[in-house]
Protein backbone atom coordinates (compact mmCIF):
# COMPACT_ATOMS: atom_id res chain seq x y z
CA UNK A 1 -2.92 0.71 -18.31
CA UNK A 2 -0.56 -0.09 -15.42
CA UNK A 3 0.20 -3.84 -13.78
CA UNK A 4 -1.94 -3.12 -11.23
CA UNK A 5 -5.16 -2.54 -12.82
CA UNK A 6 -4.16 -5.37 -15.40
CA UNK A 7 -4.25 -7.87 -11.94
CA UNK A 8 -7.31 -6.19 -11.03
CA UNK A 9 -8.72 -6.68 -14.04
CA UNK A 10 -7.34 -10.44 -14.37
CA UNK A 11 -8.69 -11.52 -10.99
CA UNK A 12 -12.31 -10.07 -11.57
CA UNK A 13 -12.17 -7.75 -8.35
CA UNK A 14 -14.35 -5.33 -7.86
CA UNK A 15 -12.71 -2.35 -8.41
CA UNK A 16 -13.15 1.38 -10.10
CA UNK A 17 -10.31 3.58 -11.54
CA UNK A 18 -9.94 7.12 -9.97
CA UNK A 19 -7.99 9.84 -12.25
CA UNK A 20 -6.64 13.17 -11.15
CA UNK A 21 -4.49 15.43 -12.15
CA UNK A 22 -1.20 14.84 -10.00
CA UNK A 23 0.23 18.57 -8.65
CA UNK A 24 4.20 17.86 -8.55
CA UNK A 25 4.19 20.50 -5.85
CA UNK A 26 1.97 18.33 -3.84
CA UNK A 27 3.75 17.86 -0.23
CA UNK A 28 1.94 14.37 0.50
CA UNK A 29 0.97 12.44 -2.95
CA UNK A 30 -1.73 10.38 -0.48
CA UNK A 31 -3.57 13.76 1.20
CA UNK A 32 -3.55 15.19 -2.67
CA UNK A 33 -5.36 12.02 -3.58
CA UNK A 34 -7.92 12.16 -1.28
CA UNK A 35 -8.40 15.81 -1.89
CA UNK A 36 -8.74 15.89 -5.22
CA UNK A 37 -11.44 12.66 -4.91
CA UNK A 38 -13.13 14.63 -2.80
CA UNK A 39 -12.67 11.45 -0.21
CA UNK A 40 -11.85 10.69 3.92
CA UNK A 41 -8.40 11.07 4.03
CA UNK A 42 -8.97 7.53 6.09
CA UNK A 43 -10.01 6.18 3.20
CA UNK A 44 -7.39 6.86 1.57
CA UNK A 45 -3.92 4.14 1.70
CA UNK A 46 -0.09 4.94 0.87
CA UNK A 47 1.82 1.61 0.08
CA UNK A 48 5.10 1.13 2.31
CA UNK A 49 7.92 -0.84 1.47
CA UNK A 50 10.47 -1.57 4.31
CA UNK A 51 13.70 -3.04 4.59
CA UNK A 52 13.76 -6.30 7.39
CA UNK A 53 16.86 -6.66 9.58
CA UNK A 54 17.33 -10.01 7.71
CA UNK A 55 17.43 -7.93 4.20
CA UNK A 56 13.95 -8.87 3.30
CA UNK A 57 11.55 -6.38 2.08
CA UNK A 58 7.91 -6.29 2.97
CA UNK A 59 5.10 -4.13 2.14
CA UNK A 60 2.75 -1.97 4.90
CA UNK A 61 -0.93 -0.19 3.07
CA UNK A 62 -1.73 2.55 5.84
CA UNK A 63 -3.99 5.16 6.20
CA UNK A 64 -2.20 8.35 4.54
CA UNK A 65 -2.94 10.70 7.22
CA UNK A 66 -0.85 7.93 9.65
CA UNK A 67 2.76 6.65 10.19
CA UNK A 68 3.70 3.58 10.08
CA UNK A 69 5.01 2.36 13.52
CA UNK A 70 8.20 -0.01 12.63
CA UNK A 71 7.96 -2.19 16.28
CA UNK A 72 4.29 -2.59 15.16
CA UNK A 73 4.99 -3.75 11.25
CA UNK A 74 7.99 -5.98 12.65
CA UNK A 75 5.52 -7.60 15.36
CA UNK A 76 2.86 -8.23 12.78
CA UNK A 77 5.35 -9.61 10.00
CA UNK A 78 6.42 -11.93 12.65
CA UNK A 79 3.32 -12.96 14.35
CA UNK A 80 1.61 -13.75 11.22
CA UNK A 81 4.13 -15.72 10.09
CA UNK A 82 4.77 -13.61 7.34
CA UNK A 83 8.78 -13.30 7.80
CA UNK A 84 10.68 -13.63 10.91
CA UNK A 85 12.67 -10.37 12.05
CA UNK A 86 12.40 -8.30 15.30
CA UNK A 87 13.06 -5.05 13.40
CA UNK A 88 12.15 -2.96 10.04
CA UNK A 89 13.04 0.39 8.78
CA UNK A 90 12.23 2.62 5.17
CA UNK A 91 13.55 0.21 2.18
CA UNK A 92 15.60 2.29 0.23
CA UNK A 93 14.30 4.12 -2.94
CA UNK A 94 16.06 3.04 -5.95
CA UNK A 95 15.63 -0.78 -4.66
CA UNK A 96 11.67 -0.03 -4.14
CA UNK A 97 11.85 0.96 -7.15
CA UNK A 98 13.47 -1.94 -9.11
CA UNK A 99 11.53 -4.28 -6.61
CA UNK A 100 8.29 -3.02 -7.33
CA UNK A 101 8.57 -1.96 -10.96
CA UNK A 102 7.05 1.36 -9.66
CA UNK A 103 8.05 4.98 -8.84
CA UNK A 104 7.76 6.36 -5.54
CA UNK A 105 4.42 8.26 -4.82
CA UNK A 106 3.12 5.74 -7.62
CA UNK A 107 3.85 2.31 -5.61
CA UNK A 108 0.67 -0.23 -6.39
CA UNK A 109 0.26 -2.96 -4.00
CA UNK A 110 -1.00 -4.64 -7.12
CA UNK A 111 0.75 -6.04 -9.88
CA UNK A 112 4.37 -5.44 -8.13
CA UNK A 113 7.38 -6.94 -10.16
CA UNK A 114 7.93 -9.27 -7.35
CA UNK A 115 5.19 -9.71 -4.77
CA UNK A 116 6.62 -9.06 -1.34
CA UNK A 117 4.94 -9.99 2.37
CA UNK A 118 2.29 -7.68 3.04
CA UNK A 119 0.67 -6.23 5.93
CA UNK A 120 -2.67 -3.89 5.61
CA UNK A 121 -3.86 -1.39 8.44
CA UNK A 122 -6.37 -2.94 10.53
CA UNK A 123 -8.51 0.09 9.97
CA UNK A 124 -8.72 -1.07 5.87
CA UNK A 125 -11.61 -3.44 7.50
CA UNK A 126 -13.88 0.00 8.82
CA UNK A 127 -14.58 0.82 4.97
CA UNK A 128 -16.29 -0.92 2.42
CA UNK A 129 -13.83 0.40 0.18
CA UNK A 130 -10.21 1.84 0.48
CA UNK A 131 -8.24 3.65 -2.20
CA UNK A 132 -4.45 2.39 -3.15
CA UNK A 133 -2.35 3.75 -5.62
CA UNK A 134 -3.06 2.40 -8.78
CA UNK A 135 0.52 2.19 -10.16
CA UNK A 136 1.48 5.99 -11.20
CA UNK A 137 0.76 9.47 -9.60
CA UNK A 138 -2.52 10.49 -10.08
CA UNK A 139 -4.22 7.06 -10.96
CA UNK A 140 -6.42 5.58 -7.76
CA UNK A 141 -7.79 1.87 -7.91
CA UNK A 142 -10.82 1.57 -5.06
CA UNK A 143 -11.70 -1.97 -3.76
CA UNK A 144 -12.77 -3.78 -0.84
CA UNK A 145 -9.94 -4.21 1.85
CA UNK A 146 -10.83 -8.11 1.86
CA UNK A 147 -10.44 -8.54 -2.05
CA UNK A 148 -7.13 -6.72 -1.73
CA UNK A 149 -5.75 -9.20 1.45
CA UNK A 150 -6.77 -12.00 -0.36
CA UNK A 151 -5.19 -11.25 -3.92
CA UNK A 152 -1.84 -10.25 -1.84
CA UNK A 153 -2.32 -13.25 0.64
CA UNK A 154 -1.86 -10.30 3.24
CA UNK A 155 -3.20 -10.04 6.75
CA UNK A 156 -4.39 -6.87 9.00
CA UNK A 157 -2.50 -5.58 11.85
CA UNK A 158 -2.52 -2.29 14.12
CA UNK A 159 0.75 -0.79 12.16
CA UNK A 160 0.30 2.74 12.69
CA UNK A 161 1.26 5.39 15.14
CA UNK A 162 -1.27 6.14 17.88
């Protein structure tokens, strides 16, 4: 499987597997998922990874229908003691990439080469369950919002656009 079902496995979360069949002409990978699931699209989470003005890269799990608001991610890294920095911006691909272990449209919060700060859409906590990617395009791992914050010792902030 991928790493990220192999940590979901390994920490006993509760969590189910969710396979499609990815359309490479898909315009959003996240409203495809939810889609073909036949689930809310706010149900539904894209995994972020930004770039810090210190160099430091940090992870945002958002809604896929929303965008993440960078004064909002830098405010909640901060005030949660997660990193300090007063600004963020879009990491760049190829170091996502070697960072995470994963492709974009594919990026797990779970099992991540290197596990960076993370920050999770307050609106995770309406659900019972949200869906992240589950390490490749087409592969879906749902779970309760609070199992996820606690295996990536992340917190829940407002981080998205109004």
């Amino acid at each position: 499987m991928t790493p990220a079902i192999d940590l979901a496995k390994k920490r006993n979360l509760d969590y189910q597997v969710h396979e499609y069949t990815h359309d490479s002409n898909a315009a959003s990978f996240g409203l495809e998922a939810a889609e073909k699931l036949g689930v809310v699209v706010t149900q539904v989470f894209k995994t972020l990874v930004v770039t810090t003005d210190t160099g430091v890269l940090a992870v945002a799990i958002l809604p896929v229908d929303k965008t993440l608001n960078f004064k909002k991610m830098a405010k909640a890294l901060s005030s949660n003691k997660l990193l300090s920095c007063k600004k963020v911006q879009m990491a760049d691909p190829k170091q996502v990439e070697r960072s995470t272990g994963y492709v974009l449209g594919g990026v797990s919060p779970l099992g991540q080469r290197k596990r960076l700060k993370t920050v999770i859409d307050s609106t995770a906590q309406d659900h019972a369950t949200i869906y992240v990617s589950g390490g490749r395009r087409g592969l879906e791992i749902e779970l309760p919002p609070a199992q996820l914050a606690a295996t990536l010792d992340a917190c829940f902030s407002d981080i998205t656009d109004e």
